[in-house]
N, C-alpha and C. Protein backbone atom coordinates (compact mmCIF):
# COMPACT_ATOMS: atom_id res chain seq x y z
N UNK A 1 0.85 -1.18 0.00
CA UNK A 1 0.00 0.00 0.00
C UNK A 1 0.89 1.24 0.00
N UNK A 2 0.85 1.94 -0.78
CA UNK A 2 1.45 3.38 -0.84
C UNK A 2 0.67 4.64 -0.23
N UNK A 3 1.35 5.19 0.84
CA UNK A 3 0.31 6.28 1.90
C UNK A 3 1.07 7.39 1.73
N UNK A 4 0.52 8.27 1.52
CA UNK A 4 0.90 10.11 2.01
C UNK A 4 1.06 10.36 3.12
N UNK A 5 2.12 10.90 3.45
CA UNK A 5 2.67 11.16 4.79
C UNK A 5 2.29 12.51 4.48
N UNK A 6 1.95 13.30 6.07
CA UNK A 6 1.64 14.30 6.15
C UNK A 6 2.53 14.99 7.41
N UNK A 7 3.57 15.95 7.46
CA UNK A 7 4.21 16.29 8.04
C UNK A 7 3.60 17.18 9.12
N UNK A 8 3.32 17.34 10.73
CA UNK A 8 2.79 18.20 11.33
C UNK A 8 3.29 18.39 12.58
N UNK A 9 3.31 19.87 12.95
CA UNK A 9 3.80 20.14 13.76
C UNK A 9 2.64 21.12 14.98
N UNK A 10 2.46 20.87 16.04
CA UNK A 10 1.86 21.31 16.55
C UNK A 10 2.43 21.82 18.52
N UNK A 11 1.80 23.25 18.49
CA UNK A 11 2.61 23.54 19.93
C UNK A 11 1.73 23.20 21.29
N UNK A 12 2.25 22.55 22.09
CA UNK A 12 1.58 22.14 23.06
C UNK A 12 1.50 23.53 24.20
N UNK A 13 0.64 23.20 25.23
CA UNK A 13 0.09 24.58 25.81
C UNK A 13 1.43 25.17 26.77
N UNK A 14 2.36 24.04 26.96
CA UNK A 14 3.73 24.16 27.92
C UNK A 14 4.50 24.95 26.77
N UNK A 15 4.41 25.23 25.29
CA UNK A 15 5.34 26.05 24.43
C UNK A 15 5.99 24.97 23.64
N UNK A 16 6.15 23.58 23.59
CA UNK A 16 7.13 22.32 23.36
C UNK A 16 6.21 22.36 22.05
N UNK A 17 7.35 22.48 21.17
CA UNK A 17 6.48 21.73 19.75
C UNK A 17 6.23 19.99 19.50
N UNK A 18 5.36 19.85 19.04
CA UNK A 18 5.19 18.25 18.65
C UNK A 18 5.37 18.25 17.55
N UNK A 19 5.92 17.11 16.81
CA UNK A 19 6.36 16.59 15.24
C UNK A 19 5.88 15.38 15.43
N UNK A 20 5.23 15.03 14.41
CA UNK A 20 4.26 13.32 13.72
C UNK A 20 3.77 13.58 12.72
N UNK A 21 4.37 12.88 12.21
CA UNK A 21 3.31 12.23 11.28
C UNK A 21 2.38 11.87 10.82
N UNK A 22 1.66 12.04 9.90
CA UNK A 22 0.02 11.54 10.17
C UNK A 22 0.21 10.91 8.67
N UNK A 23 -0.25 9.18 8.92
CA UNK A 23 -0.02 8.80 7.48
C UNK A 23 -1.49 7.80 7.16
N UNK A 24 -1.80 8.42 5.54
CA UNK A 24 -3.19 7.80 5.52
C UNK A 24 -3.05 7.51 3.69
N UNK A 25 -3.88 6.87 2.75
CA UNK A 25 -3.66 6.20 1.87
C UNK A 25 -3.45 6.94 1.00
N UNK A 26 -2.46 6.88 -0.51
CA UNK A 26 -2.13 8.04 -1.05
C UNK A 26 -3.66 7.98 -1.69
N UNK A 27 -4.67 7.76 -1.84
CA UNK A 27 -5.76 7.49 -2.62
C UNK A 27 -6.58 9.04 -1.79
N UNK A 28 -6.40 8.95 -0.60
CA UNK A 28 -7.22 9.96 -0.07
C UNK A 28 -6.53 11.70 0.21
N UNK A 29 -7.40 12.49 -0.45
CA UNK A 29 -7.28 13.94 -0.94
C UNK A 29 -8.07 15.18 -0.27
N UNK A 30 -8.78 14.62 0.76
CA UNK A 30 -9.35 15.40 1.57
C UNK A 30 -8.52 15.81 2.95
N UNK A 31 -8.07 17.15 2.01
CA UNK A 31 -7.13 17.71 3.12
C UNK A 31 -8.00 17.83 5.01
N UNK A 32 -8.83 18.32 4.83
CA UNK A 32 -9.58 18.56 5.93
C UNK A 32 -9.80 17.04 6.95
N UNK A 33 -10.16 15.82 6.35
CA UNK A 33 -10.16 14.54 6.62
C UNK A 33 -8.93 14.71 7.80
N UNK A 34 -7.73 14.91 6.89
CA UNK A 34 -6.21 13.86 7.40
C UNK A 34 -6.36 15.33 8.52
N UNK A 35 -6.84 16.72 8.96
CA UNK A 35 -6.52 17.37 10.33
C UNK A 35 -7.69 16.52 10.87
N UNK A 36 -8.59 16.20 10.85
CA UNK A 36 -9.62 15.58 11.81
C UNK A 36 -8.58 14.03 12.24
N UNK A 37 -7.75 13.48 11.36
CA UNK A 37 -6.97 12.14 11.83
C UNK A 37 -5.97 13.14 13.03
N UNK A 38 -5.45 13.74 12.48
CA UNK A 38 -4.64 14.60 13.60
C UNK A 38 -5.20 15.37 14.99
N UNK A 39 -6.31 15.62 14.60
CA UNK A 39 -6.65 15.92 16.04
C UNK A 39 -7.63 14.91 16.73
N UNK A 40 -7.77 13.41 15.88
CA UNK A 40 -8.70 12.58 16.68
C UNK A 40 -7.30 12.28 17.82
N UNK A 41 -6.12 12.32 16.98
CA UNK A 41 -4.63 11.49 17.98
C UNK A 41 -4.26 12.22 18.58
N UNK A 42 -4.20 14.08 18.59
CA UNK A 42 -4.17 14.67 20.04
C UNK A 42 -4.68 14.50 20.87
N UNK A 43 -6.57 14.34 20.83
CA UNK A 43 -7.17 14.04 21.80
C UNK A 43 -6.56 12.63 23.01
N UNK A 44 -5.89 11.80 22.41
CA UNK A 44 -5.56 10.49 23.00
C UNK A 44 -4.56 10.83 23.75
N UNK A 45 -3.73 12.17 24.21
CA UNK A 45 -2.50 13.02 24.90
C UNK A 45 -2.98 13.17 25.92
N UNK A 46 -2.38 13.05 27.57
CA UNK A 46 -3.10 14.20 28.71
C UNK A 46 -2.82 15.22 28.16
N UNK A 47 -1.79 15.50 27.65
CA UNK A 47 -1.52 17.27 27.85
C UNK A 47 -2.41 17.97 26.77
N UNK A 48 -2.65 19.27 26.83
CA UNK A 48 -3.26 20.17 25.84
C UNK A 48 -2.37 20.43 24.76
N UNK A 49 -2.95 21.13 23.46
CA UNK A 49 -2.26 21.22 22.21
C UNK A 49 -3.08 22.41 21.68
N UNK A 50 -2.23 23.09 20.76
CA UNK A 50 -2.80 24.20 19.95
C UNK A 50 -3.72 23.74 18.85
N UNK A 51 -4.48 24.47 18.04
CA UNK A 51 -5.10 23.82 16.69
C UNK A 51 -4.05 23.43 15.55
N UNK A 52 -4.84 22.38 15.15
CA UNK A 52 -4.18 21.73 14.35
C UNK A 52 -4.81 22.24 12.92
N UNK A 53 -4.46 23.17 11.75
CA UNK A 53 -5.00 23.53 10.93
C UNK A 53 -3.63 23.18 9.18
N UNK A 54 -4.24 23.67 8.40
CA UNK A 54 -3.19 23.63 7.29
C UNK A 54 -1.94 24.50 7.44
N UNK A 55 -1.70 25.28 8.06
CA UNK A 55 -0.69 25.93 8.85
C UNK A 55 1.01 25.21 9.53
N UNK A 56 -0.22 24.02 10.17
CA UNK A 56 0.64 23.13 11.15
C UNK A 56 0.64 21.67 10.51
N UNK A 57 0.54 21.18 9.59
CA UNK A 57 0.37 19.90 8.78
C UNK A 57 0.43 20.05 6.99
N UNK A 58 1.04 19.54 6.94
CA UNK A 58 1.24 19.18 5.08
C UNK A 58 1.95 18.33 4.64
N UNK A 59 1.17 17.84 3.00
CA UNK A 59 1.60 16.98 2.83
C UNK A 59 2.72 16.57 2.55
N UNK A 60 3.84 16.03 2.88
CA UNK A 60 5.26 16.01 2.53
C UNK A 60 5.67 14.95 1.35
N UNK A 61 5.61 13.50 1.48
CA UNK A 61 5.59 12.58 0.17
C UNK A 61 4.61 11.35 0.52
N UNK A 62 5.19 10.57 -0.50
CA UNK A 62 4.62 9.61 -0.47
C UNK A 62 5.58 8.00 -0.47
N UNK A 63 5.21 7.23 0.80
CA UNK A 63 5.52 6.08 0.85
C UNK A 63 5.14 5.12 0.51
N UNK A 64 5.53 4.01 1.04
CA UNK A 64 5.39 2.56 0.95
C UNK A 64 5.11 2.04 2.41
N UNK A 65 3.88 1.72 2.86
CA UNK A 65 3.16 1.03 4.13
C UNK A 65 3.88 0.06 4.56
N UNK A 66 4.45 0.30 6.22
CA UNK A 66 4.61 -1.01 6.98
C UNK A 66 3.27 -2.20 6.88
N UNK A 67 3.59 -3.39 7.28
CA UNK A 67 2.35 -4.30 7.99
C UNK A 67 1.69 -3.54 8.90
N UNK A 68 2.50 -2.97 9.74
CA UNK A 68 1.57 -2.60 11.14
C UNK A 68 0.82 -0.76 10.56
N UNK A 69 1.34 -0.51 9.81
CA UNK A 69 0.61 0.86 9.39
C UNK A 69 -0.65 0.68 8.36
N UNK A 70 -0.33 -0.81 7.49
CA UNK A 70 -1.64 -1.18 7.09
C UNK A 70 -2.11 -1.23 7.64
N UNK A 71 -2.12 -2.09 9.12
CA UNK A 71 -2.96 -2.43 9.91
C UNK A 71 -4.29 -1.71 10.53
N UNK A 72 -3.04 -0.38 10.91
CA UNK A 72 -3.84 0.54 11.65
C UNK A 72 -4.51 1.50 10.58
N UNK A 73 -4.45 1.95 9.33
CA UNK A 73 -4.85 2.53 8.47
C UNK A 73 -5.97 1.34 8.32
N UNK A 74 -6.07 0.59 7.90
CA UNK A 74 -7.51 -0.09 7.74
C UNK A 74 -8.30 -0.53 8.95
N UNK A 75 -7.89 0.05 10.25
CA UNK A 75 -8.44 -0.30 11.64
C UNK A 75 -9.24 1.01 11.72
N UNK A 76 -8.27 2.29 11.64
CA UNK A 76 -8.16 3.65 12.13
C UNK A 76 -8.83 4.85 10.91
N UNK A 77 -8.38 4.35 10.02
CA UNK A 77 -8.38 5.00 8.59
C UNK A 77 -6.82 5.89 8.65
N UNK A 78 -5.97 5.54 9.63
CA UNK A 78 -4.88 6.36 9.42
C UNK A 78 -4.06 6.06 10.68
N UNK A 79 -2.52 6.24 10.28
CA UNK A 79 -1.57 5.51 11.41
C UNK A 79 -0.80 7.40 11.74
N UNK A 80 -0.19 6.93 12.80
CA UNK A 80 0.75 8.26 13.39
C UNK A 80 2.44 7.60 13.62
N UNK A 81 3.24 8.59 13.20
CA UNK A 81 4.46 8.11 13.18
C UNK A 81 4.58 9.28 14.36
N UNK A 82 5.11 9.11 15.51
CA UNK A 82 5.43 9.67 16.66
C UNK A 82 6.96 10.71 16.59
N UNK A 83 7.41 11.87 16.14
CA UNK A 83 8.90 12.41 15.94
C UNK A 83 9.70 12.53 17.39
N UNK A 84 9.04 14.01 17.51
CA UNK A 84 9.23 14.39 18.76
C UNK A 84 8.19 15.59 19.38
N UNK A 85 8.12 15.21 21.02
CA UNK A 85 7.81 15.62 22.11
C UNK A 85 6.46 15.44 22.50
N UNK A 86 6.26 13.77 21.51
CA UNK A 86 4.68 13.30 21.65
C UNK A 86 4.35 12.60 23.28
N UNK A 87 5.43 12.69 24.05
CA UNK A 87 5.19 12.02 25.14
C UNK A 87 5.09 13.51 26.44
């Protein structure tokens, strides 16, 4: 499966930026979709986060799917690659 990675960066309410990934099938083009995948996976954080808009996310390229990112893309409709300061 070949997925669009979507590069995003978002500032948490402490000032710490977050970097992830948000990766979902290259088939899907609804920009608005892949921020609703991004902020269904902030919600899953204790900490607070800024909005997540086209500002803070874009699309960067396109890959080639792990097993486990199929997985979760056909579980989830979309997997998260974790960079930094997601914890």
């Amino acid at each position: 499966m070949r997925i669009a990675v979507w590069d995003t960066y978002v500032q948490r309410n402490n000032g710490t930026v977050m970097h992830f990934d948000i990766l979902v099938p290259d088939t899907l083009k609804d920009e608005q979709r892949v921020f609703e995948f991004g902020k269904s996976y902030l919600k899953t954080k204790s900490f607070d986060t800024q909005n997540l808009t086209s500002k803070e996310c874009k699309f960067c390229h396109i890959a080639v799917a792990s097993k486990v990112m199929i997985e979760n893309i056909e579980t989830k409709g979309y997997d998260i690659i974790e960079m930094e300061n997601c914890e």
